[in-house]
Protein backbone atom coordinates (compact mmCIF):
# COMPACT_ATOMS: atom_id res chain seq x y z
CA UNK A 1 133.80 130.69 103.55
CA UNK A 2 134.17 126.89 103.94
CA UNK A 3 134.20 124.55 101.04
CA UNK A 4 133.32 121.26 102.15
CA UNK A 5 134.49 117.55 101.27
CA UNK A 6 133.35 115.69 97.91
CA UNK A 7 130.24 113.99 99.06
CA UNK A 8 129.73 110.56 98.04
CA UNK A 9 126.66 110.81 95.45
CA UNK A 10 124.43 108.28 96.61
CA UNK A 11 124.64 109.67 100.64
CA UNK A 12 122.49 112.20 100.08
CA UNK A 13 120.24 110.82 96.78
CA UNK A 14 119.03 108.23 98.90
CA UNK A 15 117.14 110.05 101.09
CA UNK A 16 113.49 109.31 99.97
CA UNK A 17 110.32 110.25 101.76
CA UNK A 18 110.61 106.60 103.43
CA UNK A 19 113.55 106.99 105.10
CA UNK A 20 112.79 111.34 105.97
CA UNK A 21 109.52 110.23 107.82
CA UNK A 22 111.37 108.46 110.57
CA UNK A 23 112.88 111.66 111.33
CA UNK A 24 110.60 114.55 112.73
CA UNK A 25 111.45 118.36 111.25
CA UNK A 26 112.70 119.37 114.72
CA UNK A 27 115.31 116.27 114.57
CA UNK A 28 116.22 117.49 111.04
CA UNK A 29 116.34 120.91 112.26
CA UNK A 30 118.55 120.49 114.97
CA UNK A 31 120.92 118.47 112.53
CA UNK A 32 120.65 121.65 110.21
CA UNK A 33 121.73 124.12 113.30
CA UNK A 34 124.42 121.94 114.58
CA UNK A 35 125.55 122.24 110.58
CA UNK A 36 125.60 125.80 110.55
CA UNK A 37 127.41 126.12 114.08
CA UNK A 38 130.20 124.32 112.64
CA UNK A 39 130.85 124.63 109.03
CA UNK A 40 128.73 128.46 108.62
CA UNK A 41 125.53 129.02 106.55
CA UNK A 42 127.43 128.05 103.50
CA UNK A 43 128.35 125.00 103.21
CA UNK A 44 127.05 121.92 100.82
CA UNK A 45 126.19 119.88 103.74
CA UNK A 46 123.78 122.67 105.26
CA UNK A 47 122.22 123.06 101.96
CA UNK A 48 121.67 119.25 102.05
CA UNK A 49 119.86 119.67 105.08
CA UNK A 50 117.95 122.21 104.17
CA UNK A 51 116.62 120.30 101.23
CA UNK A 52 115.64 117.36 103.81
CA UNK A 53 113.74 119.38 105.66
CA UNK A 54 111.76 121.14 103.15
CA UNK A 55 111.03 117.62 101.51
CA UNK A 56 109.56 117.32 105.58
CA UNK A 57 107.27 120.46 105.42
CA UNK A 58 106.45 119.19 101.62
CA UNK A 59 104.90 115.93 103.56
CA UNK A 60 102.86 117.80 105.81
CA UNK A 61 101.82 120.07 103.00
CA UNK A 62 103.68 123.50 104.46
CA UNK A 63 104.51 124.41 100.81
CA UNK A 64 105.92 127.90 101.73
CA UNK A 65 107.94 126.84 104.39
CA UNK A 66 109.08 124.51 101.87
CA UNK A 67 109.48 126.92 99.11
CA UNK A 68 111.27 129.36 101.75
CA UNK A 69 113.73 126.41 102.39
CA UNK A 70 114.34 125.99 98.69
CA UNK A 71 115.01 129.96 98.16
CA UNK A 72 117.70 129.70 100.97
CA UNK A 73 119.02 126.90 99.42
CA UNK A 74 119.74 128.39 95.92
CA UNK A 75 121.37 131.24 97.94
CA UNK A 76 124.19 129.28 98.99
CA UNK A 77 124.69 127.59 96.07
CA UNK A 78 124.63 130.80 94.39
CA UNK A 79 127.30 131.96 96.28
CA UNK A 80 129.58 128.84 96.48
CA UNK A 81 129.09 129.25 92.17
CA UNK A 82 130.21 132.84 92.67
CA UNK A 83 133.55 132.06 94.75
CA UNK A 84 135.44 128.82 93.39
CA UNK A 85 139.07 129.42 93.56
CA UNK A 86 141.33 129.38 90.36
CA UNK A 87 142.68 125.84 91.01
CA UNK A 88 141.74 123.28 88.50
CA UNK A 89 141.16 120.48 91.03
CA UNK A 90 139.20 122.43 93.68
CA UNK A 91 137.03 123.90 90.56
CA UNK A 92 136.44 120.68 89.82
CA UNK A 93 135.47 118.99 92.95
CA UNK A 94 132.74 122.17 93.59
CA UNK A 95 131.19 122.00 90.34
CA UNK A 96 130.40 118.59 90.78
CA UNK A 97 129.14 119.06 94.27
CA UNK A 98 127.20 121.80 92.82
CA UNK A 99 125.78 119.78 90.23
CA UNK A 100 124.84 117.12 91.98
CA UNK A 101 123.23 119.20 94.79
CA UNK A 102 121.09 121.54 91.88
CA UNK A 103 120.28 117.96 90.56
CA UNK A 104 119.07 117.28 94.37
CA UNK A 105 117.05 120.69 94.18
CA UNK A 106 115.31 120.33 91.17
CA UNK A 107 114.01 116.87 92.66
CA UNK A 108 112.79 118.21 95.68
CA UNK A 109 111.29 121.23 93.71
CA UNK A 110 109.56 118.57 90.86
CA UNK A 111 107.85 116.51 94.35
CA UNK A 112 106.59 119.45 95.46
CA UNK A 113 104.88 119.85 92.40
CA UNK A 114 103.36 116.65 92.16
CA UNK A 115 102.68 116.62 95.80
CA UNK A 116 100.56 119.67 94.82
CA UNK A 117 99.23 118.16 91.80
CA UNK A 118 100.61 120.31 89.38
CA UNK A 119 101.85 117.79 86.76
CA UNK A 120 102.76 119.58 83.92
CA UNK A 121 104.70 122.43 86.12
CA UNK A 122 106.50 119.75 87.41
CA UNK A 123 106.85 117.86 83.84
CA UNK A 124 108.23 121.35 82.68
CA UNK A 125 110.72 121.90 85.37
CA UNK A 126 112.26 118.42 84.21
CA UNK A 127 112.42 119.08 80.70
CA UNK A 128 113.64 122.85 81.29
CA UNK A 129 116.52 121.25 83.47
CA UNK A 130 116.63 118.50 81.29
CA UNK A 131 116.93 116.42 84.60
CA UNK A 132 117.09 113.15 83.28
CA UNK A 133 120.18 113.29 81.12
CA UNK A 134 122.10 115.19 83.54
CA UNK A 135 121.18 112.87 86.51
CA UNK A 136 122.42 110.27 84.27
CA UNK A 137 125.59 111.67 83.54
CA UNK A 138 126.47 112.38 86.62
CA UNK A 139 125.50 108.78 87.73
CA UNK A 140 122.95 109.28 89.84
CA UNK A 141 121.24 106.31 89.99
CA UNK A 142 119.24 106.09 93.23
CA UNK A 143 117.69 109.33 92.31
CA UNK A 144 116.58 108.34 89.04
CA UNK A 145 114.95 105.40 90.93
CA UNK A 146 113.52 107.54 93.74
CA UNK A 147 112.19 109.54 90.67
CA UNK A 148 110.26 106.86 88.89
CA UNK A 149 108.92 105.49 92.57
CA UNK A 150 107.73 108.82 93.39
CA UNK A 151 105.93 109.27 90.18
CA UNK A 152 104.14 106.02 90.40
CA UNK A 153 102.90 106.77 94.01
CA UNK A 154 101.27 110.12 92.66
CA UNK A 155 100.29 109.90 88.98
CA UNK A 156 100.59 106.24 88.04
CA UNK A 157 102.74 104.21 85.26
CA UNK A 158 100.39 104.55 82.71
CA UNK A 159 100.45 108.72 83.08
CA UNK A 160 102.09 110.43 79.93
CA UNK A 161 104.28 111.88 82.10
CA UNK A 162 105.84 109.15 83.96
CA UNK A 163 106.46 106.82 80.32
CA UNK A 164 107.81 109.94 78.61
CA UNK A 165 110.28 110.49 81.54
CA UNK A 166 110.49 106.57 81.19
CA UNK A 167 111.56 106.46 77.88
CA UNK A 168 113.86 108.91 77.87
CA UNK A 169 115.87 107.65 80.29
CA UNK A 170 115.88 104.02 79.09
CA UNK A 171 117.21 104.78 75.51
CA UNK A 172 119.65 107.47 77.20
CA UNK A 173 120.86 103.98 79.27
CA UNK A 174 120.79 102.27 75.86
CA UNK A 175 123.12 104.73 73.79
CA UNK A 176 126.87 105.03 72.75
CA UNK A 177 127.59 107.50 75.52
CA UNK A 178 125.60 106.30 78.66
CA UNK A 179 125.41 103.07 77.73
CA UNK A 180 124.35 100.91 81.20
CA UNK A 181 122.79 97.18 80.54
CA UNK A 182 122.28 97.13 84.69
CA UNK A 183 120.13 100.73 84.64
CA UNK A 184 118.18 100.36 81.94
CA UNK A 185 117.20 96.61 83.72
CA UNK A 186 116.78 98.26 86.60
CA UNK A 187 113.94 100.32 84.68
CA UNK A 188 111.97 97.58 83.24
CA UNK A 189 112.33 96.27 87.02
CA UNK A 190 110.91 99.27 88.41
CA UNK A 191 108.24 99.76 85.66
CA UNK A 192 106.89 96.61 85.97
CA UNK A 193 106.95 96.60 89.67
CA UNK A 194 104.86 99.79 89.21
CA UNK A 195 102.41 98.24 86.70
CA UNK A 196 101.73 94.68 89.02
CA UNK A 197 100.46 97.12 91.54
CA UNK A 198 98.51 99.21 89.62
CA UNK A 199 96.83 96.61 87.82
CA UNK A 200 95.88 92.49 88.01
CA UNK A 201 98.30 90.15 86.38
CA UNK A 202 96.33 89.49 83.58
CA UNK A 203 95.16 93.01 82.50
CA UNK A 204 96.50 94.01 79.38
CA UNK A 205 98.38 96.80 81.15
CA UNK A 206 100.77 94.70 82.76
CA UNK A 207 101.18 92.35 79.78
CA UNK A 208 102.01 95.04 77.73
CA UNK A 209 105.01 95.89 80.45
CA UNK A 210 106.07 92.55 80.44
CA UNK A 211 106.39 91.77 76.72
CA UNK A 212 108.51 94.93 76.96
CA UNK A 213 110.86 93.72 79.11
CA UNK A 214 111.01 90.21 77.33
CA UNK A 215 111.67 91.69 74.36
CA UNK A 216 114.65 93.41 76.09
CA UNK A 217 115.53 90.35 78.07
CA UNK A 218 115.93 88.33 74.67
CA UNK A 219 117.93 91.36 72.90
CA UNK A 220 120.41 91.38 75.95
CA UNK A 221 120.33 87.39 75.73
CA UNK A 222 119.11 87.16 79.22
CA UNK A 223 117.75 83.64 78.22
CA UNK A 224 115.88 82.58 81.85
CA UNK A 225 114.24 85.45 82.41
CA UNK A 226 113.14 85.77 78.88
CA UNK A 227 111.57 82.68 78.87
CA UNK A 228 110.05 82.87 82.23
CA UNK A 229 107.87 86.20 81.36
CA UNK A 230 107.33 84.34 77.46
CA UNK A 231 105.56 81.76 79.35
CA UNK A 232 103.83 84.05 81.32
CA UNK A 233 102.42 86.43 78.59
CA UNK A 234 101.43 83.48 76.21
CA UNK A 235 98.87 82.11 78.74
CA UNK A 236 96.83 85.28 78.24
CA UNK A 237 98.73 86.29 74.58
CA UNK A 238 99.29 83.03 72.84
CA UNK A 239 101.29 83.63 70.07
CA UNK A 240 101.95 87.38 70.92
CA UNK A 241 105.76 86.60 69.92
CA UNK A 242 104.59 85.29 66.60
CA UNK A 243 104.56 81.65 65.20
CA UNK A 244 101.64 80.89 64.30
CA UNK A 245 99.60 83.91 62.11
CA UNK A 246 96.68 81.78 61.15
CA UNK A 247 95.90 81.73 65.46
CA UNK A 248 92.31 83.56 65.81
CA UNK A 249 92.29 84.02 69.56
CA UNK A 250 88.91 83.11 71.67
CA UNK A 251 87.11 86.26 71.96
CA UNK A 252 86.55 86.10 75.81
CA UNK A 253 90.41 85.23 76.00
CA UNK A 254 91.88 88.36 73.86
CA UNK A 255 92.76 91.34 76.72
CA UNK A 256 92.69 94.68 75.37
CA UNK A 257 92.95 97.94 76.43
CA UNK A 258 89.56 99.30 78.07
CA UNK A 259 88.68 101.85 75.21
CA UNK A 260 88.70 98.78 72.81
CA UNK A 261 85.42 96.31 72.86
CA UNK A 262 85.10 93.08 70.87
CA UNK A 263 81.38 93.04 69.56
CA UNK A 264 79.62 89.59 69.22
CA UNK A 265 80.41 88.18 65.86
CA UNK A 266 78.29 85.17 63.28
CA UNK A 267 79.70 82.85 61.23
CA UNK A 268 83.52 84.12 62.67
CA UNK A 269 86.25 82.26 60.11
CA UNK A 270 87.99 79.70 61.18
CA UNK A 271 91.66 81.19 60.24
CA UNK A 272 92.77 84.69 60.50
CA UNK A 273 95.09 85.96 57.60
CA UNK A 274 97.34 88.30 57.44
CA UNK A 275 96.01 91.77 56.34
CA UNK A 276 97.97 94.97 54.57
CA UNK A 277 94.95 97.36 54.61
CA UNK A 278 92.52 97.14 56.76
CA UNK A 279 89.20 99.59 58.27
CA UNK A 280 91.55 100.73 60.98
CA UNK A 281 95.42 100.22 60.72
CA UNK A 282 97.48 100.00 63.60
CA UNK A 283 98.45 102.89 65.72
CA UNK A 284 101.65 103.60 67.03
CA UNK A 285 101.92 103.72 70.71
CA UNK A 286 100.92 107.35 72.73
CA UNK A 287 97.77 108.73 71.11
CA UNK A 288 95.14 106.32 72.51
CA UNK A 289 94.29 109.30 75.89
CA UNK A 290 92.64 111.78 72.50
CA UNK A 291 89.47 112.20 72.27
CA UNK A 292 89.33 112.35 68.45
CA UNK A 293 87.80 109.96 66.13
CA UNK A 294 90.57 107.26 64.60
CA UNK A 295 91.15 109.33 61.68
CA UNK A 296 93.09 111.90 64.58
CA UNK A 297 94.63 109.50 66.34
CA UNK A 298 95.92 107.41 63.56
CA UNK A 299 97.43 111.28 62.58
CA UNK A 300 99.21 111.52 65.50
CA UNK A 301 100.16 108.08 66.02
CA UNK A 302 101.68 108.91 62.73
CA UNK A 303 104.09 111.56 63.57
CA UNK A 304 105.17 109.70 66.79
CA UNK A 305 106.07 106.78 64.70
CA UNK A 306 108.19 109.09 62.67
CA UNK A 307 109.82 111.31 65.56
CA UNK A 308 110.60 107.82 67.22
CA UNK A 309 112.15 106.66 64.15
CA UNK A 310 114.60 109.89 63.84
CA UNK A 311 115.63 110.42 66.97
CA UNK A 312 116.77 107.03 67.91
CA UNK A 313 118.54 106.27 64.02
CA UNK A 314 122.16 106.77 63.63
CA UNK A 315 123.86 106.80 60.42
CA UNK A 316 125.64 104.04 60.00
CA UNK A 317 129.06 104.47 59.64
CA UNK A 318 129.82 102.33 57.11
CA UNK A 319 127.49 104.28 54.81
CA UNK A 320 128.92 107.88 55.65
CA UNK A 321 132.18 106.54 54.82
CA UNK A 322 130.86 105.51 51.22
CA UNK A 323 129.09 108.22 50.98
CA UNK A 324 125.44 105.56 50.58
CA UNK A 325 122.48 107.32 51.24
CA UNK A 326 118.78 106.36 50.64
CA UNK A 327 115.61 104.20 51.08
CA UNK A 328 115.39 101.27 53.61
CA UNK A 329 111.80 99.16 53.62
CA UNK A 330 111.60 97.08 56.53
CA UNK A 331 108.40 95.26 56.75
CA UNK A 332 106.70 93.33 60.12
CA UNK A 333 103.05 92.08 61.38
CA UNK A 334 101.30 94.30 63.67
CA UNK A 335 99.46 91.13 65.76
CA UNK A 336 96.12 91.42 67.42
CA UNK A 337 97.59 92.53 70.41
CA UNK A 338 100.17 95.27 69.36
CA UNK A 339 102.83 92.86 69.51
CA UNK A 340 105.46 93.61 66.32
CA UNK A 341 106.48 90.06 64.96
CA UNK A 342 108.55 88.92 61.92
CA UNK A 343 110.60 91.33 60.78
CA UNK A 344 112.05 91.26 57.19
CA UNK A 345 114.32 94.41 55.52
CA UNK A 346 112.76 94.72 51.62
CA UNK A 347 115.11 97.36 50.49
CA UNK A 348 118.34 98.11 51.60
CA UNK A 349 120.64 100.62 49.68
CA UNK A 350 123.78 99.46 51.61
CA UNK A 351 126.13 100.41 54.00
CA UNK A 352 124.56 98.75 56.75
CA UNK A 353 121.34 101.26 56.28
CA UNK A 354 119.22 98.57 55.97
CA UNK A 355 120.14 96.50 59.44
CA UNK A 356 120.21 100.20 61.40
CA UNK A 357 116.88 100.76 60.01
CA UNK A 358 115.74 97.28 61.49
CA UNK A 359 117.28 97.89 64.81
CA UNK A 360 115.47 100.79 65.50
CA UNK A 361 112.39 99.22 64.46
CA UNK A 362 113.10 96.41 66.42
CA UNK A 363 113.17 98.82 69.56
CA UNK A 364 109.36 99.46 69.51
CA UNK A 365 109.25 96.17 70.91
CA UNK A 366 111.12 97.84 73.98
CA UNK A 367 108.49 100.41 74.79
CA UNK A 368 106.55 99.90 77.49
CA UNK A 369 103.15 100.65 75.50
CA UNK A 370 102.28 97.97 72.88
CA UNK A 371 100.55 99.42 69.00
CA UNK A 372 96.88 99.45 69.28
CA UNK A 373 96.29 96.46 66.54
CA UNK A 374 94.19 96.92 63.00
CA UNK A 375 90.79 96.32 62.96
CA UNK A 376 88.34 94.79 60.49
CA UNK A 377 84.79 94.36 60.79
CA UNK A 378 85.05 95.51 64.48
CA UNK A 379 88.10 92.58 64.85
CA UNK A 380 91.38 92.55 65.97
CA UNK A 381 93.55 91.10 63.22
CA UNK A 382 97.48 90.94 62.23
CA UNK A 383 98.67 93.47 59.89
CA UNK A 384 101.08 93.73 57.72
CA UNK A 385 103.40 96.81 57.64
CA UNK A 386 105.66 97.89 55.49
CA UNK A 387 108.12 101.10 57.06
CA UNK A 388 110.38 103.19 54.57
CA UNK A 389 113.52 104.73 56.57
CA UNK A 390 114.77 107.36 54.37
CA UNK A 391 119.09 107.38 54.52
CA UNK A 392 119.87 111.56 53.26
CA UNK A 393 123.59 112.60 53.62
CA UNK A 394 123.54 116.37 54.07
């Protein structure tokens, strides 16, 4: 058996259906043979190959040669996972090989999937390999990217799939242990790439993107582009950033999202106050595709809210080391176009829970789906909302 070099990760990540289409599958086959001649029918390289060409047949839509191509694969690296010699350093140089070429295969395996428009096989494969985290780790960038484009070609920014996938990886980007300002720019680049072709300028689909990606821009005090896409979102949002709460926007000015309509309104006052309870309260991004009735969706809207919350708090250390635990109230406006503005912390017990607690409220600014706003009288208006972060040492 031949063990092969340490590829370099991005030589064979890059290879998107873009650059495999100027190739024909007899080219690629050729390459594979002259492979196998040289190095033997195990080797990382040939496996590489072989993943090339089934993303070929994938293209033409011959998923069984595909899925053939992909069985032979797994052989080999089966094998190579069977047979690593004792010594530390070569054990170490195939695992990551292997990793990054399973990482490779699961890819190819996902765009199949989608090719064949099974979306939530191919959602499940990613979770069950949890695909995201590992690509991260192992720093591979360009297929992360090649992962988002691919997505967007075949279900669309806006598809659950794509900003759960999203999401993940941006706050993976944004933590203590992957922590990479460039990457998680590079998503909000990519994302709102995505969105500008999916969707005019002014829709509120792309606005929403962009006032994501300001909101990031300003936290990351990337000053000139914050202020470019500012100016650009107040000439359809003005005021979405706050300033001014007594601003009642034109009617045939306010974008909203298509399920949402305006109706025709008498005697409409001439300043628009700030609300704490309203006929419909805001909603928490990601329950707006249900059927149900608001009552449902403001449910589920609910426990997102709260599952966003806990996964992205940490406790501060400051307060573990004091042993401070309990109830932060951090209040902010819901505006009339899901924008969060004005942020204020009520209650603090200390130890820092207080300014954790507004940090990771702060974040839902940095989704790429704005709140649907409150509603009175069949009227987008601000809200005011007032979120308890319970602090419980166990």
């Amino acid at each position: 058996m031949k063990f092969t070099t340490l590829f370099m990760l991005g030589c064979f990540l890059v290879s998107s259906t873009m650059l495999l289409a100027q190739q024909t599958i007899s080219e690629i086959q050729t390459e594979a043979d002259q492979i196998k001649k040289e190095e033997g029918s195990i080797s990382f390289s040939y496996a590489e190959k072989l993943l090339e060409l089934a993303q070929m047949y994938q293209i033409q839509k011959d998923f069984q040669k595909a899925t053939d191509l992909d069985q032979e694969v797994t052989l080999i690296l089966n094998t190579f996972s069977d047979s690593i010699p004792p010594d530390y350093e070569t054990e170490y140089i195939i695992q990551g090989q292997l990793e990054n070429l399973r990482l490779k295969q699961y890819l190819t395996q996902w765009e199949s999937f989608i090719r064949q428009e099974q979306y939530s096989t191919a959602q499940q494969l990613i979770q069950e390999k949890d695909w995201i985290e590992r690509s991260i780790k192992a720093k591979a960038y360009l297929g992360i990217m090649h992962f988002f484009q691919i997505a967007h070609r075949f279900i669309g920014s806006q598809h659950e799939d794509y900003l759960n996938n999203w999401e993940k990886a941006y706050f993976l980007y944004n933590s203590v242990n992957y922590y990479n300002l460039q990457q998680a720019r590079n998503l909000w680049k990519a994302i709102t790439q995505h969105r500008a072709q999916e969707s005019q300028e002014e829709s509120f689909t792309h606005l929403e993107v962009l006032f994501g990606y300001a909101s990031f821009c300003d936290r990351t005090n990337d000053t000139e582009t914050y202020n470019t896409l500012k100016t650009t979102i107040e000439k359809h949002w003005p005021y979405a950033f706050g300033n001014n709460a007594d601003y009642v926007p034109p009617q045939e000015d306010l974008d909203v999202k298509d399920d949402i309509t305006l109706p025709e309104e008498e005697g409409k006052e001439e300043n628009s106050p700030i609300f704490v309870s309203v006929e419909e309260m805001p909603r928490f991004p990601g329950c707006e595709a249900l059927q149900e009735d608001h009552k449902e969706k403001k449910a589920c809207a609910d426990l997102k809210l709260l599952q966003f919350i806990y996964k992205k708090i940490t406790y501060p250390t400051p307060a573990l080391e004091n042993g401070i635990q309990g109830m932060s109230v951090v209040s902010f406006t819901v505006t009339e176009y899901g924008t969060i503005v004005d942020f204020k912390i009520l209650r603090d017990p200390g130890g820092a829970c207080g300014q954790e607690a507004l940090r990771v409220i702060k974040f839902m600014n940095e989704l790429p789906s704005r709140w649907t706003p409150g509603k009175q009288r069949g009227k987008h208006v601000r809200v005011k909302y007032n979120l308890p972060v319970r602090f419980k040492l166990t």
